[in-house]
C-alpha atoms as a PDB file:
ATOM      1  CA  UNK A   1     -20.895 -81.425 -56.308  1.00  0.00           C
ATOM      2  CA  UNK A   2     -17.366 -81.910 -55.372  1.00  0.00           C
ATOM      3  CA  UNK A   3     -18.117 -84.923 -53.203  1.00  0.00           C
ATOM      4  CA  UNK A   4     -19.922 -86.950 -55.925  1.00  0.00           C
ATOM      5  CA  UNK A   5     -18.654 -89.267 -58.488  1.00  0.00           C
ATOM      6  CA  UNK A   6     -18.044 -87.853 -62.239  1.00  0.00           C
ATOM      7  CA  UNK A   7     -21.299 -89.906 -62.766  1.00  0.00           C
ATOM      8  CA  UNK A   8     -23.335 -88.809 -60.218  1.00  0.00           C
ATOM      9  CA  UNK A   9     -22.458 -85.013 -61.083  1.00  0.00           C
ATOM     10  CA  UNK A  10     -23.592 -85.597 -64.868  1.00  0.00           C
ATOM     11  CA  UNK A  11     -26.773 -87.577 -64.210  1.00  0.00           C
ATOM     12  CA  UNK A  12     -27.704 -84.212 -62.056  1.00  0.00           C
ATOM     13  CA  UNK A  13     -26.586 -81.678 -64.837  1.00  0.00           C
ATOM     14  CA  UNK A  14     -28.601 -83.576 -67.050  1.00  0.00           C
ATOM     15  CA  UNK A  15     -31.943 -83.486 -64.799  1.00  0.00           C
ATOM     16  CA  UNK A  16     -30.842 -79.648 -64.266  1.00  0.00           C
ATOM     17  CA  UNK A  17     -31.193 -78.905 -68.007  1.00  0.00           C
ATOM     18  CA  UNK A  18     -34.524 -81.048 -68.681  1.00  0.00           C
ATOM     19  CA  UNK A  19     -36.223 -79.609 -65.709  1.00  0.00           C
ATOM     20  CA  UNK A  20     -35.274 -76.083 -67.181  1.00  0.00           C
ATOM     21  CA  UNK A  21     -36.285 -77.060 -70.740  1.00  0.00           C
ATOM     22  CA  UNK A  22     -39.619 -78.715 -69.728  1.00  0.00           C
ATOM     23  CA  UNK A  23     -40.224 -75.262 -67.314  1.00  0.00           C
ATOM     24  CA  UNK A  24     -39.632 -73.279 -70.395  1.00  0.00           C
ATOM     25  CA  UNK A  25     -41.603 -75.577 -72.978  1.00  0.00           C
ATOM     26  CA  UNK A  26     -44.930 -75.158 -70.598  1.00  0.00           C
ATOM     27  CA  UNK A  27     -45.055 -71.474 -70.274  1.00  0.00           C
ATOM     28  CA  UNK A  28     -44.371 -71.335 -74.105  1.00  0.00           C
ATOM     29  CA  UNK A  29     -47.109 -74.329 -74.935  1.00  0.00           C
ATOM     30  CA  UNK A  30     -49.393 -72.204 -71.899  1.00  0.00           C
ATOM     31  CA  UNK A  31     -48.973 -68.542 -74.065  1.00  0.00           C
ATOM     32  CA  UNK A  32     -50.469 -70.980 -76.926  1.00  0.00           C
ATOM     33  CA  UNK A  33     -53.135 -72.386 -75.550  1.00  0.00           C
ATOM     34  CA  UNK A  34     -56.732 -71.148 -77.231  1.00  0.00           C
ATOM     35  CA  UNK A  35     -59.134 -70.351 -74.777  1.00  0.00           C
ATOM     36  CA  UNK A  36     -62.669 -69.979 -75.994  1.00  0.00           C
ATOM     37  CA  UNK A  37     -64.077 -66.257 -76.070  1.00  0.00           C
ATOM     38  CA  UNK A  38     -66.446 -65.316 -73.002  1.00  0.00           C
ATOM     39  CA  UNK A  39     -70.118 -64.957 -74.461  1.00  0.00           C
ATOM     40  CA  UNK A  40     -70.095 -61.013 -75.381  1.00  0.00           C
ATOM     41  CA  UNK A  41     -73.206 -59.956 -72.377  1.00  0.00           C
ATOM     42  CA  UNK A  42     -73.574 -56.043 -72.537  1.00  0.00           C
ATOM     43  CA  UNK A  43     -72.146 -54.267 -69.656  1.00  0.00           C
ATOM     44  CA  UNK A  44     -75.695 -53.446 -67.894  1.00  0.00           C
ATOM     45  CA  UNK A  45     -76.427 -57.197 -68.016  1.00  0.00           C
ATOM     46  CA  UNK A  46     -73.567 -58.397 -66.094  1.00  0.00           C
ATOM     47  CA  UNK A  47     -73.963 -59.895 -63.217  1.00  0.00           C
ATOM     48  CA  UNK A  48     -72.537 -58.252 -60.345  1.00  0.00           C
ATOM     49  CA  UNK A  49     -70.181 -59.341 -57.349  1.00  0.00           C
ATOM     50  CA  UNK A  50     -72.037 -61.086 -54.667  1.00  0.00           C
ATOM     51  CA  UNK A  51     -73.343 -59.802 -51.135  1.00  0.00           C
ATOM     52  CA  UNK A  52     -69.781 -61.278 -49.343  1.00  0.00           C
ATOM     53  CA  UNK A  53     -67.858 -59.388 -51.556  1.00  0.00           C
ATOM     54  CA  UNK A  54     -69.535 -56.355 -51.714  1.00  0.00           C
ATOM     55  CA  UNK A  55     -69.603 -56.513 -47.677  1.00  0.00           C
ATOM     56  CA  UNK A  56     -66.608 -58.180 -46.391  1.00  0.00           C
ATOM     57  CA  UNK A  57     -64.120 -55.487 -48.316  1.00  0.00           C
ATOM     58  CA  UNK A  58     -66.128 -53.065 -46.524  1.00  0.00           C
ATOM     59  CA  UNK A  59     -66.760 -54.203 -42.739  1.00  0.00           C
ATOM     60  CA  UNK A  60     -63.142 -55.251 -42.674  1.00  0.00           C
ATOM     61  CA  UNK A  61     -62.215 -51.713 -43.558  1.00  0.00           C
ATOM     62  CA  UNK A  62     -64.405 -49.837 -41.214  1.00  0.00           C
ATOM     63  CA  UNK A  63     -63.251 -52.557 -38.156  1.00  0.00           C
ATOM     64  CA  UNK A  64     -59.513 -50.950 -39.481  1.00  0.00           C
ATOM     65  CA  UNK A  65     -60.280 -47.801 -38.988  1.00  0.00           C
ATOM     66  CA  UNK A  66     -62.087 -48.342 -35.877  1.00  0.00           C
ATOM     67  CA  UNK A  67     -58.537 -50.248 -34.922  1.00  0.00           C
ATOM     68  CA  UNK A  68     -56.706 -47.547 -36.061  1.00  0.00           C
ATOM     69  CA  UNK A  69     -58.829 -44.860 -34.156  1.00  0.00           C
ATOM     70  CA  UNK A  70     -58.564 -46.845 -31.279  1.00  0.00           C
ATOM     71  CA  UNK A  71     -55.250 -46.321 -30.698  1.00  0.00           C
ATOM     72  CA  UNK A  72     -54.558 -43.187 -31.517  1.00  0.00           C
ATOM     73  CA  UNK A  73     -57.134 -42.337 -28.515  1.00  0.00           C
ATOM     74  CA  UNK A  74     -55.207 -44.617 -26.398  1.00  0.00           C
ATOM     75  CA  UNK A  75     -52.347 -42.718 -26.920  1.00  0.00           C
ATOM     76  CA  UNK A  76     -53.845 -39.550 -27.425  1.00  0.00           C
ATOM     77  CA  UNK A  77     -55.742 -38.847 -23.992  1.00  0.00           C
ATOM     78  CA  UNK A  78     -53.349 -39.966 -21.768  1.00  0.00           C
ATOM     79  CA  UNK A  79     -50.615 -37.609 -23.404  1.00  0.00           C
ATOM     80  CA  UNK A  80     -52.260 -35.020 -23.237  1.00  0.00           C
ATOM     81  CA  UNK A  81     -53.734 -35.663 -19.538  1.00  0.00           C
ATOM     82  CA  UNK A  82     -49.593 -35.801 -18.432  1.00  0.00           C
ATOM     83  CA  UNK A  83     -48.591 -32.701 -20.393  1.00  0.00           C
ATOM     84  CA  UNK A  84     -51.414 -30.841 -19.362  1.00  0.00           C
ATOM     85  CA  UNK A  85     -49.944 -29.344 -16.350  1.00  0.00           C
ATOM     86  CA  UNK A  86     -47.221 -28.016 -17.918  1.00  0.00           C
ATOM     87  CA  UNK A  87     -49.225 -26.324 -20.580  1.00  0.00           C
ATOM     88  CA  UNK A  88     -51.540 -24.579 -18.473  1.00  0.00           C
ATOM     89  CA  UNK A  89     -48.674 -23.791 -16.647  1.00  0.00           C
ATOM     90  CA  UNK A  90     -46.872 -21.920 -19.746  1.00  0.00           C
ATOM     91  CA  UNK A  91     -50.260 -20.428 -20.498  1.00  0.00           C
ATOM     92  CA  UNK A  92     -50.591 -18.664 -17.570  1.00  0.00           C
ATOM     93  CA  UNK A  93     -47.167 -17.108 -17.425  1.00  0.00           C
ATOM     94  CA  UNK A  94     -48.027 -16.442 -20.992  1.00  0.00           C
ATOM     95  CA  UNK A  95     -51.263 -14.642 -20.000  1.00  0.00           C
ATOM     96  CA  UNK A  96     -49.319 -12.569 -17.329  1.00  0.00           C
ATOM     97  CA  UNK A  97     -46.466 -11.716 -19.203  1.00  0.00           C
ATOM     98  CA  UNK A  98     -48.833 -10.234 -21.278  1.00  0.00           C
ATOM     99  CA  UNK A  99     -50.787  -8.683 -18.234  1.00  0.00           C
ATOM    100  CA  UNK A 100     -47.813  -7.048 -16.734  1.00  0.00           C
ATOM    101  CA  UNK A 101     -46.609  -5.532 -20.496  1.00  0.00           C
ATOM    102  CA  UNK A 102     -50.531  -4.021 -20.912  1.00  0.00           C
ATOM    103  CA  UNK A 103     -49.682  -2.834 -17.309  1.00  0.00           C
ATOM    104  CA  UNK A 104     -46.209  -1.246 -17.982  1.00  0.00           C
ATOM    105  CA  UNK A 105     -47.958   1.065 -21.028  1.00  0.00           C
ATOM    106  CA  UNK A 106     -51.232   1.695 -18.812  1.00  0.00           C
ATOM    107  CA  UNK A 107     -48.826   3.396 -16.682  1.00  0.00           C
ATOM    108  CA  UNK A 108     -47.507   5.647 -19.227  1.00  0.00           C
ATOM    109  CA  UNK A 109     -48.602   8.928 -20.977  1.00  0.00           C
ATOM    110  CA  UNK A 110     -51.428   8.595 -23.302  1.00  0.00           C
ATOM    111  CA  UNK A 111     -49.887   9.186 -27.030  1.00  0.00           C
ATOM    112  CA  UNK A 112     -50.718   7.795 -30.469  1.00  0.00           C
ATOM    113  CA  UNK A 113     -48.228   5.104 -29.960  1.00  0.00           C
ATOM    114  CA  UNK A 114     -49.353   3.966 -26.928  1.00  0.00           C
ATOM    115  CA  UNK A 115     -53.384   4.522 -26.511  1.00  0.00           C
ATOM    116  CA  UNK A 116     -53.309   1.919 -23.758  1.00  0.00           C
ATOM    117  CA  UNK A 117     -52.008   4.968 -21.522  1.00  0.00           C
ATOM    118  CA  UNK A 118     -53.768   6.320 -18.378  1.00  0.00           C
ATOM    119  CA  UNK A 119     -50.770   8.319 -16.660  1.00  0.00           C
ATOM    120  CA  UNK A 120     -50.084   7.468 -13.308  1.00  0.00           C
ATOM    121  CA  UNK A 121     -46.707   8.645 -14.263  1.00  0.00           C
ATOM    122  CA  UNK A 122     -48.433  12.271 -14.319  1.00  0.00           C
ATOM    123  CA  UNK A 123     -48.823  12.008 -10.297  1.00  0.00           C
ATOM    124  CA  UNK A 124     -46.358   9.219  -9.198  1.00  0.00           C
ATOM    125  CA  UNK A 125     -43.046  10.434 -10.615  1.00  0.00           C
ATOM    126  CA  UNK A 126     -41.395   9.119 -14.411  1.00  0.00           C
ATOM    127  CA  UNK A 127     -40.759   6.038 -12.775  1.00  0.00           C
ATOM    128  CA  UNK A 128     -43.208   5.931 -10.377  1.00  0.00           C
ATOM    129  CA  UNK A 129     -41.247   6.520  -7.336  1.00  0.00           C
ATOM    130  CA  UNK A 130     -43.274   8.841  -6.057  1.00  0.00           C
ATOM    131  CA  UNK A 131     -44.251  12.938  -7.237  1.00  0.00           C
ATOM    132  CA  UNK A 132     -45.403  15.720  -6.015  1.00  0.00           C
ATOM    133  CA  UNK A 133     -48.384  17.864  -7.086  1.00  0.00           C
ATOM    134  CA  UNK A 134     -50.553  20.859  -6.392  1.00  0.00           C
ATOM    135  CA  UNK A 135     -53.586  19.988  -4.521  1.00  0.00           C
ATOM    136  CA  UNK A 136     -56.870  22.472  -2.938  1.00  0.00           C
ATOM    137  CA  UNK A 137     -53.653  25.237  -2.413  1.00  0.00           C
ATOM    138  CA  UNK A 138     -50.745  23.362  -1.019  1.00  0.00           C
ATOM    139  CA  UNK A 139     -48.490  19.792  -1.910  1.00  0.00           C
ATOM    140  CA  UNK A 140     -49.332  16.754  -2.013  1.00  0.00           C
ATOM    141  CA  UNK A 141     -46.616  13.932  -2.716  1.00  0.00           C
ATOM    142  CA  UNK A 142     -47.820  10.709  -4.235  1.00  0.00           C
ATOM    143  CA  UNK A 143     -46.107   7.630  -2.947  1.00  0.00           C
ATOM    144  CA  UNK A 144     -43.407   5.174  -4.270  1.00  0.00           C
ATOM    145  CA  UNK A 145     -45.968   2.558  -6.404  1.00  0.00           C
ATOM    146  CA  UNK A 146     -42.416   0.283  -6.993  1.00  0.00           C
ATOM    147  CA  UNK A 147     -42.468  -0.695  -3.267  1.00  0.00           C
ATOM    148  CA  UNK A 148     -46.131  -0.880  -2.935  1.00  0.00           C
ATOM    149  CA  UNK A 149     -46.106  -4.138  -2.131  1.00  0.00           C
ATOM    150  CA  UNK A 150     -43.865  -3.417   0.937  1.00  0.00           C
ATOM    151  CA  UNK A 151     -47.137  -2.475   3.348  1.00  0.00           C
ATOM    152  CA  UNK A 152     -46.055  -0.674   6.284  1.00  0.00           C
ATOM    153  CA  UNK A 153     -42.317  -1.379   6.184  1.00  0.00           C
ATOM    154  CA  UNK A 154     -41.944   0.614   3.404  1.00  0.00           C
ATOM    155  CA  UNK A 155     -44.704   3.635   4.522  1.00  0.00           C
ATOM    156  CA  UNK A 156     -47.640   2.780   2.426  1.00  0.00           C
ATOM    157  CA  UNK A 157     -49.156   2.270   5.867  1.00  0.00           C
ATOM    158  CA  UNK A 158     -52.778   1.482   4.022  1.00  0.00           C
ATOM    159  CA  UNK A 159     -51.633  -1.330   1.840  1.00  0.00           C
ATOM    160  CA  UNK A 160     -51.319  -4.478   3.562  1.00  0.00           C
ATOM    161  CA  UNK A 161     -52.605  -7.003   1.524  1.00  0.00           C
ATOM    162  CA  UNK A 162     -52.943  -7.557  -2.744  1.00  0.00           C
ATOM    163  CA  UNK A 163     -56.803  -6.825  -2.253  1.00  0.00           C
ATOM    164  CA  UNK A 164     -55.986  -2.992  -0.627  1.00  0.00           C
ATOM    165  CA  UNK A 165     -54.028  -2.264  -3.678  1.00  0.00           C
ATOM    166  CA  UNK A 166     -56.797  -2.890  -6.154  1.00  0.00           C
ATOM    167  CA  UNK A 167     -59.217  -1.116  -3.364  1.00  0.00           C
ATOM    168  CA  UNK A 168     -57.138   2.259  -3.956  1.00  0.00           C
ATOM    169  CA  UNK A 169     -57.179   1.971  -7.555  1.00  0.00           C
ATOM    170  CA  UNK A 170     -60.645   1.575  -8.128  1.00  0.00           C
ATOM    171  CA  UNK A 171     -62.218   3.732  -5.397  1.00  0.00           C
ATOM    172  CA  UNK A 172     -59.431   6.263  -4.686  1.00  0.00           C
ATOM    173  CA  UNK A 173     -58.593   8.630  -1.981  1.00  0.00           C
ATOM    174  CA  UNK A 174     -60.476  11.716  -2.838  1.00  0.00           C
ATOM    175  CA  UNK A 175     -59.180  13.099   0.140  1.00  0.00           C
ATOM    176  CA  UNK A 176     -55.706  12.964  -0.582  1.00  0.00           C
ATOM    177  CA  UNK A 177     -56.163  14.230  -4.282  1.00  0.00           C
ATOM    178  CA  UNK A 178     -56.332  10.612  -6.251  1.00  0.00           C
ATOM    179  CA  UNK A 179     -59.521   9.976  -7.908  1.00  0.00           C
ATOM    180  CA  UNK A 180     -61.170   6.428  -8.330  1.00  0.00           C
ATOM    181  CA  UNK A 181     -60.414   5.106 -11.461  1.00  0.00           C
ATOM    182  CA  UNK A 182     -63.068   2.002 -11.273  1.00  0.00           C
ATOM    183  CA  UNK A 183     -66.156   2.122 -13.627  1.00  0.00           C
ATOM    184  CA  UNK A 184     -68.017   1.213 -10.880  1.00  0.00           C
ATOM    185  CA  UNK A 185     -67.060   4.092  -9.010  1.00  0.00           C
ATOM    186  CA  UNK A 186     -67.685   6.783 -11.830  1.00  0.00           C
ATOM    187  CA  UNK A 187     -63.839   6.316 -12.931  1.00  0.00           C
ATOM    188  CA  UNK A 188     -62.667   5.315 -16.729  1.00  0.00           C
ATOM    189  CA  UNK A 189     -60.960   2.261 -16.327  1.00  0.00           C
ATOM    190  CA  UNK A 190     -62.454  -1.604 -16.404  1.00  0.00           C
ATOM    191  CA  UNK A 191     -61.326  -4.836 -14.316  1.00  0.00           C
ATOM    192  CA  UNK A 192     -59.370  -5.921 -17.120  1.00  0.00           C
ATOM    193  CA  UNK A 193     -57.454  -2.489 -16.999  1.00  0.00           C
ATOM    194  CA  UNK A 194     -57.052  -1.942 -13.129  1.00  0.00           C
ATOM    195  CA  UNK A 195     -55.856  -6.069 -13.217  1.00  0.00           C
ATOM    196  CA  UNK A 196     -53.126  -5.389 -15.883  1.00  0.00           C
ATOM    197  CA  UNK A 197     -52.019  -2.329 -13.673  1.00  0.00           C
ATOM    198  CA  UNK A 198     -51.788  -4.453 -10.349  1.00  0.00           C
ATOM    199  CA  UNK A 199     -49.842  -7.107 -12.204  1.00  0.00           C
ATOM    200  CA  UNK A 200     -47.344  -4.540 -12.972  1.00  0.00           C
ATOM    201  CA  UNK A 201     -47.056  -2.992  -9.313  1.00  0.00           C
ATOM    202  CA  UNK A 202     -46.460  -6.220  -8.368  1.00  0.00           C
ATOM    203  CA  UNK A 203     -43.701  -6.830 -10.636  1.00  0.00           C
ATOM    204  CA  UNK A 204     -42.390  -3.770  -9.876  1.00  0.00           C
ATOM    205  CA  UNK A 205     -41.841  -4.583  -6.410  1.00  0.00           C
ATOM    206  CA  UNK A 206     -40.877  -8.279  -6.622  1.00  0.00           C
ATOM    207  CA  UNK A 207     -37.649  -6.328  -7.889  1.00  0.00           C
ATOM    208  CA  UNK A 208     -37.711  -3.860  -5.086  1.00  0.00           C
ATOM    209  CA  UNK A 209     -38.851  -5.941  -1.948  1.00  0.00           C
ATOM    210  CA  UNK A 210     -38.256  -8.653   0.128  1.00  0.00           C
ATOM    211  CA  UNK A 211     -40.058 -11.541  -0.579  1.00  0.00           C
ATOM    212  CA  UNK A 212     -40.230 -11.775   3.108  1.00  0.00           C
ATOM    213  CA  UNK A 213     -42.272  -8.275   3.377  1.00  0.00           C
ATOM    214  CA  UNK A 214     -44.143  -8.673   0.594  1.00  0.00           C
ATOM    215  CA  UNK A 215     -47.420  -8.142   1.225  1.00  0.00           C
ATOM    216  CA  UNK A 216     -49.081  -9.192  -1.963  1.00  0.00           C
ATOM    217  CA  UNK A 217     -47.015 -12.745  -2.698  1.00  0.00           C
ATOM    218  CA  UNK A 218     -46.378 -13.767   0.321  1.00  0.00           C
ATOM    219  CA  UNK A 219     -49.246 -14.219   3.194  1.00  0.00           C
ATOM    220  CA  UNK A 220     -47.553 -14.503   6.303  1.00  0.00           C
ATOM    221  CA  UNK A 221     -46.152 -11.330   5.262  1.00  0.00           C
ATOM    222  CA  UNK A 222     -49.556 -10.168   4.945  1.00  0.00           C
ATOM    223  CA  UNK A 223     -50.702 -11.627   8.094  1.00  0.00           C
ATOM    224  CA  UNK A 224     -47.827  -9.999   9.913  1.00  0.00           C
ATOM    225  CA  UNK A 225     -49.005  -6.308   8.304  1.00  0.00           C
ATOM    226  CA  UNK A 226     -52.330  -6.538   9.752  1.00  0.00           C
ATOM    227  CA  UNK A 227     -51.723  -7.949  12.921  1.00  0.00           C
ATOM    228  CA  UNK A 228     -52.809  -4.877  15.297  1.00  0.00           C
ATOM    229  CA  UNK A 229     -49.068  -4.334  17.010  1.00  0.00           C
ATOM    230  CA  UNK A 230     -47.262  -4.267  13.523  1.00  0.00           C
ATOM    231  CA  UNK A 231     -49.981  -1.858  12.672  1.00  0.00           C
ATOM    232  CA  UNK A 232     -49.574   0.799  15.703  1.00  0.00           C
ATOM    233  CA  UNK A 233     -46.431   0.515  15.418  1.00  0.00           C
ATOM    234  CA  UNK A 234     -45.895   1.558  11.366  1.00  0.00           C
ATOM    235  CA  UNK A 235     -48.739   4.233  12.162  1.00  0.00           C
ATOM    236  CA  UNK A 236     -46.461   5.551  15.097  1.00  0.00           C
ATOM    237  CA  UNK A 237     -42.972   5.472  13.308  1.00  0.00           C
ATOM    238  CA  UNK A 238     -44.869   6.771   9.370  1.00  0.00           C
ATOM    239  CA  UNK A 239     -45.349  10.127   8.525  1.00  0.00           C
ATOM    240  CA  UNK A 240     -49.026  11.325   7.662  1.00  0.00           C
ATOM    241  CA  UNK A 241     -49.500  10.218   3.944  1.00  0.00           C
ATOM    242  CA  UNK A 242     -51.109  12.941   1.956  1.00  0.00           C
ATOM    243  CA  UNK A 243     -50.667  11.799  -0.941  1.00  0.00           C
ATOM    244  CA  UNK A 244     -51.769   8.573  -2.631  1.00  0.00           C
END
């Protein structure tokens, strides 16, 4: 405005203001304007909307969703495929964690606080590091069960692999005073039981031994146990076991 000529700059204030007046005049005049009233058709007589508009609206929403569905799988299955691992992961130290705390009471005195008990602790000591008990007239001295896992280099001369351990528990050694505690072998305690116990011994003596000797996590450990020279010569250097 400040480059044009006093004349120039008037003649365009001027349009300005009819422009706005004629803008205003027709929505006024337009608010005026009679239109004649629609024929007065009862409401069931009505014709109503056509076959496109009841069925566009409706196929265009449904193709959305389908869109929209869509992608969330695309998104959805692969995510879960990568975190998968990981979650079965968590729930099986979940699951054992549990396991090994079910173990811990089974372990224990039976009492009204803890009815999971079956009292291994009766035989094997408080802390289950070994006992002694009165058995057909003399002693017998249940072993250390937090170094069970140790085989032979620890004296449990009989254990030398995770599947001897669970053989004890459920069948026993009636001979040396410890009864079988399987179902299947006339005892009182189920797989689920005799499991959760295991899981604890085998916490108990990831504390206590060497990952290298350990029998029931590690299998050339295992391997080494059975081998016939490491066995003669833990049979040779071990006293007799009486108890179990």
């Amino acid at each position: 405005m400040l480059a044009l000529s006093d004349t120039a700059g008037v003649i365009l204030l001027v349009l300005g203001g009819v422009f706005v007046v004629a803008t205003a005049a027709a929505l006024v005049l337009r608010g005026r304007v009679t239109r004649e009233p629609a024929p007065d058709i009862p409401p069931a007589m009505v014709p109503g909307p056509s076959d496109p508009a009841l069925e566009t609206p409706l196929l265009q929403k449904l193709q959305g969703w389908g869109v929209v569905l869509v992608t969330f799988f695309v998104i959805w299955l692969p995510y879960n495929w990568l975190i998968e691992p990981s979650t079965n992961l968590k729930q099986e130290e979940a699951l054992k964690t549990e396991a090994i705390e079910r173990g811990r009471r089974s372990v224990e005195l039976f009492s009204e606080e803890n009815q999971l008990g079956v009292g291994c602790v009766r035989c094997h000591g408080p802390e289950l590091r070994g006992g002694v008990i009165a058995f057909q007239g003399a002693y017998a001295y249940p072993p250390d069960l937090t170094t069970i896992c140790g085989g032979p280099s620890t004296g449990h001369t009989r254990i030398l692999s995770l599947e001897d351990i669970y053989t004890t528990i459920e069948r026993g050694r009636i001979a040396a005073g410890m009864p079988s505690w399987s179902i299947r072998y006339e005892g009182a305690l189920d797989d689920q039981q005799i499991n959760d116990i295991v899981n604890y011994l085998v916490f108990l003596s990831s504390k206590n031994v060497p990952n290298d000797q350990n029998v029931c996590t590690n299998e050339d450990a295992a391997k080494a146990a059975a081998s016939p020279s490491a066995s003669a010569t833990a049979s040779a250097s071990a006293s007799p076991e009486v108890g179990a």
